[in-house]
Protein backbone atom coordinates (compact mmCIF):
# COMPACT_ATOMS: atom_id res chain seq x y z
CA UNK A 1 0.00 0.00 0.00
CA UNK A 2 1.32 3.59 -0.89
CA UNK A 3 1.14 6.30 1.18
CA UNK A 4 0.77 10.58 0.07
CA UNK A 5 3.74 11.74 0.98
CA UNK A 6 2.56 15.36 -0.33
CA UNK A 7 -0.90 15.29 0.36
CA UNK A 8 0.28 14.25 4.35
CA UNK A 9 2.10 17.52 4.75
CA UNK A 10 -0.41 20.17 2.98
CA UNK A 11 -2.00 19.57 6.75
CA UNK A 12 0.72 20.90 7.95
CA UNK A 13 0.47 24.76 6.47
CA UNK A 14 -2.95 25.00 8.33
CA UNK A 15 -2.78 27.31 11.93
CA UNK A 16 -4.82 27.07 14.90
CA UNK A 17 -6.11 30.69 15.52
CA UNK A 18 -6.01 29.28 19.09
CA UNK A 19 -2.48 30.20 19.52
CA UNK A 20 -3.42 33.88 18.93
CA UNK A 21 -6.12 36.07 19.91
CA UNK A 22 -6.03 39.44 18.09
CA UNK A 23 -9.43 41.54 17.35
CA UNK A 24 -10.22 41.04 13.80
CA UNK A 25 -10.63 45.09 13.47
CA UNK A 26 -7.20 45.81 14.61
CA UNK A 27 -5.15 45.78 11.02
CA UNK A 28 -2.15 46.19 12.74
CA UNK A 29 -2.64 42.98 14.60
CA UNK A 30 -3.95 41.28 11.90
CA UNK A 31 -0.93 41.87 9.89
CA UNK A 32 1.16 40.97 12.54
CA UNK A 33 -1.44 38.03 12.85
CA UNK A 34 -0.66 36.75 8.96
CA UNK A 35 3.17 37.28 9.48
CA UNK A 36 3.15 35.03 12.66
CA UNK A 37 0.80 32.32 11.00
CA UNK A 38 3.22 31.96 8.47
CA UNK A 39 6.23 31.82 10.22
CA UNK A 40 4.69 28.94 12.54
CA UNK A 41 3.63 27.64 8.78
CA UNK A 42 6.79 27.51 7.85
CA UNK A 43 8.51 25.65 10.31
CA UNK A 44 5.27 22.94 11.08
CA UNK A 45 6.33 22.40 7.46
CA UNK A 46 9.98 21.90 7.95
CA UNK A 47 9.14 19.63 11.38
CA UNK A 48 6.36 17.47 9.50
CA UNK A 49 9.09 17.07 6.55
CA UNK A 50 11.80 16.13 9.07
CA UNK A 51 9.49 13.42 10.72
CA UNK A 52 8.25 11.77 7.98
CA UNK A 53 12.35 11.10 6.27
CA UNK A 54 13.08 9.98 9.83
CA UNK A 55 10.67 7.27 8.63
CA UNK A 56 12.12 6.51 5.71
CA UNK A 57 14.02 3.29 5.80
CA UNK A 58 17.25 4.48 4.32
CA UNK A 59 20.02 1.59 3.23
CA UNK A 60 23.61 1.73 4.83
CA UNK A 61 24.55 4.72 2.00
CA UNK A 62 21.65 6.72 3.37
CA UNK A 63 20.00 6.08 0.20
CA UNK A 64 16.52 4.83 -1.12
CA UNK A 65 15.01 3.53 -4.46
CA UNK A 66 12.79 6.64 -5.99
CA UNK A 67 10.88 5.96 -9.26
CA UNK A 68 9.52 8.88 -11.48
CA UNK A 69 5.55 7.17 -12.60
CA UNK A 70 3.65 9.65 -15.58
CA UNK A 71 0.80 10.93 -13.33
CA UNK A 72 -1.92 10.77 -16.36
CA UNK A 73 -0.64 7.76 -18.44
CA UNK A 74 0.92 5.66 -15.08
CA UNK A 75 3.74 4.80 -17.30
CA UNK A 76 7.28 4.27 -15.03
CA UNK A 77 9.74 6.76 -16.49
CA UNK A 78 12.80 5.94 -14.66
CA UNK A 79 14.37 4.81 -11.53
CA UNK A 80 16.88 6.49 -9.82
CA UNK A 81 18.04 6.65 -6.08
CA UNK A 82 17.42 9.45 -3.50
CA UNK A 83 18.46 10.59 -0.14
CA UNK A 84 17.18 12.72 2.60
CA UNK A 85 18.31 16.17 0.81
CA UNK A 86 17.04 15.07 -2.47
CA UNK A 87 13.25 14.41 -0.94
CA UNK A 88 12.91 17.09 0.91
CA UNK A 89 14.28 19.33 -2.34
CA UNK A 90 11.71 17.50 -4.61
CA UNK A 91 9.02 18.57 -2.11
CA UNK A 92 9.79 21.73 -1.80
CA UNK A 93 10.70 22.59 -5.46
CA UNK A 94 8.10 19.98 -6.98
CA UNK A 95 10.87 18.95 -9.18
CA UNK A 96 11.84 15.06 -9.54
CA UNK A 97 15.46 15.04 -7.88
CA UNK A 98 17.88 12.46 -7.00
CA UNK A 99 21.38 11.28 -5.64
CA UNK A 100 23.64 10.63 -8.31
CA UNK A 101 26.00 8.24 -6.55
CA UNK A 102 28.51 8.09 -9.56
CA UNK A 103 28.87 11.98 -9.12
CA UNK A 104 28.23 11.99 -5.55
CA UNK A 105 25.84 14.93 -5.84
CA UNK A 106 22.26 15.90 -6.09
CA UNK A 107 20.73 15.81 -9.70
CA UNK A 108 17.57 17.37 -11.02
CA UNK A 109 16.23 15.26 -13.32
CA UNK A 110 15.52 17.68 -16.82
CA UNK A 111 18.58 20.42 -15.18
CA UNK A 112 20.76 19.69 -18.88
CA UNK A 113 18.28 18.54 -20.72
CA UNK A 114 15.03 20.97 -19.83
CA UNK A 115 13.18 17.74 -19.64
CA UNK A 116 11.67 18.02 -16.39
CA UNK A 117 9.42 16.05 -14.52
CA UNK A 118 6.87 18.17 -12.54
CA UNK A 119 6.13 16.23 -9.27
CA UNK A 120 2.81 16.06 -8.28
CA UNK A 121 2.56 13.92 -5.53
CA UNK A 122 5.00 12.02 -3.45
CA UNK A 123 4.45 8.11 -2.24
CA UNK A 124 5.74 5.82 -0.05
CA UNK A 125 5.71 1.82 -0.39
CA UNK A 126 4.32 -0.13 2.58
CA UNK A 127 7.34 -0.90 4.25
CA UNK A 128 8.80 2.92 3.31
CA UNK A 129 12.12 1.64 1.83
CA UNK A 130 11.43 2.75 -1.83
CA UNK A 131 8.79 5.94 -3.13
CA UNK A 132 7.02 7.02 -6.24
CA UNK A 133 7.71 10.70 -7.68
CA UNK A 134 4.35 11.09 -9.16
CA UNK A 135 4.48 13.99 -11.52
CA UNK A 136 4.40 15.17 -15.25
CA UNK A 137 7.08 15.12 -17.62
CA UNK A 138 7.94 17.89 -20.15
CA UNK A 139 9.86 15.86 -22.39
CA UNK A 140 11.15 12.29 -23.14
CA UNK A 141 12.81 10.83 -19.69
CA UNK A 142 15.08 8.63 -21.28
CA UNK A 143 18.67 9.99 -22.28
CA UNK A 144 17.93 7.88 -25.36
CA UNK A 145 15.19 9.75 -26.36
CA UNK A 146 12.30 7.43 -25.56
CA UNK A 147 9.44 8.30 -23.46
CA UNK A 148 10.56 6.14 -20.33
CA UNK A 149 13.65 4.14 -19.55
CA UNK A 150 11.86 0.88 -20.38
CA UNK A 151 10.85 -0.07 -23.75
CA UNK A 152 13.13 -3.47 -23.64
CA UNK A 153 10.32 -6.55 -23.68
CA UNK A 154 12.43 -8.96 -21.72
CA UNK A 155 10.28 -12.21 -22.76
CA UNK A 156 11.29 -11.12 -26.42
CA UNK A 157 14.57 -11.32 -25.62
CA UNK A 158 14.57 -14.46 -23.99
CA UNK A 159 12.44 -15.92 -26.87
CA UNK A 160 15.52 -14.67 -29.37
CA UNK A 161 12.78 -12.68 -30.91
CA UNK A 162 13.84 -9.63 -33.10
CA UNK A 163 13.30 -6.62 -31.65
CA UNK A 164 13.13 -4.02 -33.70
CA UNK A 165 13.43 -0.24 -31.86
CA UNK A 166 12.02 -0.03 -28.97
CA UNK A 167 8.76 -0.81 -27.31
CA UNK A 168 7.55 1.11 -24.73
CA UNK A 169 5.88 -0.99 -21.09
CA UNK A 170 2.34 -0.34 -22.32
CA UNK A 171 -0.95 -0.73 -20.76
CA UNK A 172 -4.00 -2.06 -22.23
CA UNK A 173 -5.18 1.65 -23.15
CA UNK A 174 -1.88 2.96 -24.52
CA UNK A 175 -0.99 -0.99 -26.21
CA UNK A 176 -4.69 -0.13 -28.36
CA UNK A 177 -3.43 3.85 -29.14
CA UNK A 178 0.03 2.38 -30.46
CA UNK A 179 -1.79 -0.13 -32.52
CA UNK A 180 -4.05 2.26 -34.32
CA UNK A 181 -1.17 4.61 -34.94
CA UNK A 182 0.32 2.44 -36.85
CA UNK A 183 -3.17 1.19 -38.53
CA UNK A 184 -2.98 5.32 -39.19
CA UNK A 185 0.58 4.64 -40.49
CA UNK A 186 0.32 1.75 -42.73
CA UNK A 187 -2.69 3.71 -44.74
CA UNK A 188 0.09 5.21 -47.07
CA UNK A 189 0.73 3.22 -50.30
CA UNK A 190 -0.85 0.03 -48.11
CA UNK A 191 -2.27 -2.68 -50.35
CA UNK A 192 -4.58 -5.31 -49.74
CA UNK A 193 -8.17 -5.43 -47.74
CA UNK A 194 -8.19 -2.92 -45.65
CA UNK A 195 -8.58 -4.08 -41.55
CA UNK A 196 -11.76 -2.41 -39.83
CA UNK A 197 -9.75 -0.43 -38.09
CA UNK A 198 -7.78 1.45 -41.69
CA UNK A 199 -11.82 1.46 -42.83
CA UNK A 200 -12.61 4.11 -39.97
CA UNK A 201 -9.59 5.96 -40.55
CA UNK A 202 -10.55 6.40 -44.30
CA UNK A 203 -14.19 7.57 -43.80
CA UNK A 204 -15.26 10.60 -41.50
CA UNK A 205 -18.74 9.17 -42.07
CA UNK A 206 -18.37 5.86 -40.93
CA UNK A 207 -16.19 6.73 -37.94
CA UNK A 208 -19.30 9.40 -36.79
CA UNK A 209 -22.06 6.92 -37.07
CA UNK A 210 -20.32 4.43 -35.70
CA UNK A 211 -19.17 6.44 -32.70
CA UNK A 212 -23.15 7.65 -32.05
CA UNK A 213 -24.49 4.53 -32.81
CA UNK A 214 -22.10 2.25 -30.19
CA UNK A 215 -22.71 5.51 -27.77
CA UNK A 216 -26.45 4.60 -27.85
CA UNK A 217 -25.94 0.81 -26.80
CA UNK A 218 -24.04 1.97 -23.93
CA UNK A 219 -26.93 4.15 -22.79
CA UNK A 220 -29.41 1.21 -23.67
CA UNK A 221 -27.37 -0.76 -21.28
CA UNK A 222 -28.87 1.67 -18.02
CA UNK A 223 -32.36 1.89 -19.84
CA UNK A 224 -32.84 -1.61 -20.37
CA UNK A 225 -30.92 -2.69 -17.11
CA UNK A 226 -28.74 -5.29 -18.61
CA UNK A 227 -26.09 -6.82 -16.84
CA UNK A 228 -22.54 -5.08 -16.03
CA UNK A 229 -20.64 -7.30 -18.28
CA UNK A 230 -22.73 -5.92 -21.27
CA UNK A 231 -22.21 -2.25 -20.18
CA UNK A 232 -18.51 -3.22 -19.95
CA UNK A 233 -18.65 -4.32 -23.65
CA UNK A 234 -20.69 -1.44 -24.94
CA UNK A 235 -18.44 0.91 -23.39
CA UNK A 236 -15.37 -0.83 -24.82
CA UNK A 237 -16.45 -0.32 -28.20
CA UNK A 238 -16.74 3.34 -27.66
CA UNK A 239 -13.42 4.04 -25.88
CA UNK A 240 -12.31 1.98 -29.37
CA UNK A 241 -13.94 4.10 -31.73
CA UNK A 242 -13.52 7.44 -29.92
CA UNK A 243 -9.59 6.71 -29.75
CA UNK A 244 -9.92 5.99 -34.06
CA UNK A 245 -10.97 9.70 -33.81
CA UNK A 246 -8.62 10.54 -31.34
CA UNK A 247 -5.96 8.86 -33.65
CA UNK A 248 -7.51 10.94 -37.15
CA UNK A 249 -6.80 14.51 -34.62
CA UNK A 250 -3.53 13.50 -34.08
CA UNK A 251 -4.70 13.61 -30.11
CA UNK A 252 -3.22 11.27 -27.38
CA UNK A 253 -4.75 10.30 -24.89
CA UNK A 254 -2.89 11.57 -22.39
CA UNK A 255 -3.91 14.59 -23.82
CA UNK A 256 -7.25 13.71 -22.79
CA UNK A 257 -6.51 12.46 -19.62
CA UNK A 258 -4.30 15.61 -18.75
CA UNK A 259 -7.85 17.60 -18.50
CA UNK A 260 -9.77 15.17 -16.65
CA UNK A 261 -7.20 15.64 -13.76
CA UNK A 262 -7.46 19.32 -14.28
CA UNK A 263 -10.88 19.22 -14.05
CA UNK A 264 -10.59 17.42 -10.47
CA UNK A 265 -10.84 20.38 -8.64
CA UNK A 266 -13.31 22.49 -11.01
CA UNK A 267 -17.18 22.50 -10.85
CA UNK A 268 -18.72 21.65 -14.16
CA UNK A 269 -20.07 24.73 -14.26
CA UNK A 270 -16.89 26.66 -14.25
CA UNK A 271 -15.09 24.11 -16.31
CA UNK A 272 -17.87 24.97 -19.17
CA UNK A 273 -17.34 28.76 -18.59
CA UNK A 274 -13.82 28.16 -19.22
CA UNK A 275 -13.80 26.69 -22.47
CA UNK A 276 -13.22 28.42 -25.64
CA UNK A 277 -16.35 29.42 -27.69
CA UNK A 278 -17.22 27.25 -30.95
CA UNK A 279 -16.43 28.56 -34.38
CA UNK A 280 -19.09 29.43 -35.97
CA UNK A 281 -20.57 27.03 -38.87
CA UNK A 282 -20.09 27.90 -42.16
CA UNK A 283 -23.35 28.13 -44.51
């Protein structure tokens, strides 16, 4: 089980007003109010940060595993190792960092390359002797250029199979993207009957109806109270055909998923109010 490491300390910004008691009509007190709330702030902060390394179980070099995980897609990234300085700097800046033990030093992962990874969230493992940097990256991780460090299928390998470039440790959702990318891919000069998949891709028309018409079953599923395993397969089909769409915009989606979690703490309401107006139809 994995534990917030962030979400554990925001807790610690909030002060009692029982430690002061100031008239709210006074300004100079209440300044002097603010100033002192954030000072004790401040260094709750610091002790809550201090307590929970002092948890940490760190190996004989002081040192413990830390792996960067894509916050929207949950893809691993890389793995690195951290100690205490390197934690409490990624908390405070919100900047994956680690210990570099070949350099002896602390490294921020993205400080050559501007390839950043923008932490999110920290978590611990059960037994607290590794921890998740849960964050967004601004660029590939890998000094190689790929997405993540691991894109090496190791049951290929052992299998003597041929692997050509590199394959990235995808989930079912991201394994069905890559697949109609290169359905997308193979439509130039391909030859042959063309798979259901190149079909949608070729026609708008097809793709639409297809989309509204597997939408409807899914609904039909609640109205007609069939049985969770056939709203499971409804909705299957359109997460399929919405992603051939997806695919035609040249949208990922971890594009998609990027504003669901942005949307977390937003009313619909205010989401809607947010967006950017329609173009107008032409006639």
């Amino acid at each position: 089980m994995a534990v917030s490491y962030v979400h554990m300390l925001r807790s610690a910004t909030t002060f009692h007003k029982s430690n002061l008691s100031f008239s709210s009509y006074d300004k100079r007190r209440r300044t002097h109010t603010l100033a002192v709330q954030s000072s004790d702030s401040n260094i709750t902060t610091d002790l809550k940060v201090d307590t929970l390394l002092e948890s940490i179980k760190w190996d004989d070099k002081g040192l413990t595993v830390a792996i960067a995980q894509n916050v929207d897609t949950g893809a691993i990234l890389m793995q690195g190792f951290a100690n205490r300085e390197a934690v409490a700097t990624t908390i405070s800046s919100r900047k994956a960092t680690f210990y570099s033990r070949s350099r002896s030093s602390l490294w921020t992962k993205g400080e050559t390359s501007n390839n950043f990874i923008n932490v999110h969230d920290v978590f611990l493992d059960c037994d607290r002797d590794s921890l998740i940097y849960l964050g967004k990256p601004d660029g590939p991780t890998c000094h190689t250029g790929s997405e993540t460090c691991y894109y090496t299928p190791v049951l290929d390998l052992l299998d003597e199979k041929q692997v050509e470039g590199s394959r990235s440790a995808l989930t079912s959702l991201y394994a069905l993207e890559s697949t109609i990318s290169q359905r997308k891919a193979e439509l130039v000069g391909g030859n042959g009957k063309p798979s259901w998949t190149k079909r949608l891709l070729q026609s708008d028309k097809l793709l639409c109806s297809k989309i509204r018409e597997e939408a409807d079953e899914l609904c039909q599923t609640l109205e007609n109270n069939e049985d969770k395993s056939r709203t499971a397969s409804e909705m299957a089909d359109v997460l399929y055909h919405a992603m051939v769409l997806l695919a035609l915009k040249d949208v990922k989606v971890e594009d998609v998923l990027q504003i669901l979690r942005q949307r977390f703490s937003q009313s619909g309401i205010e989401e809607k109010r947010s967006r950017a107006p329609k173009k107008p139809e032409e006639n």
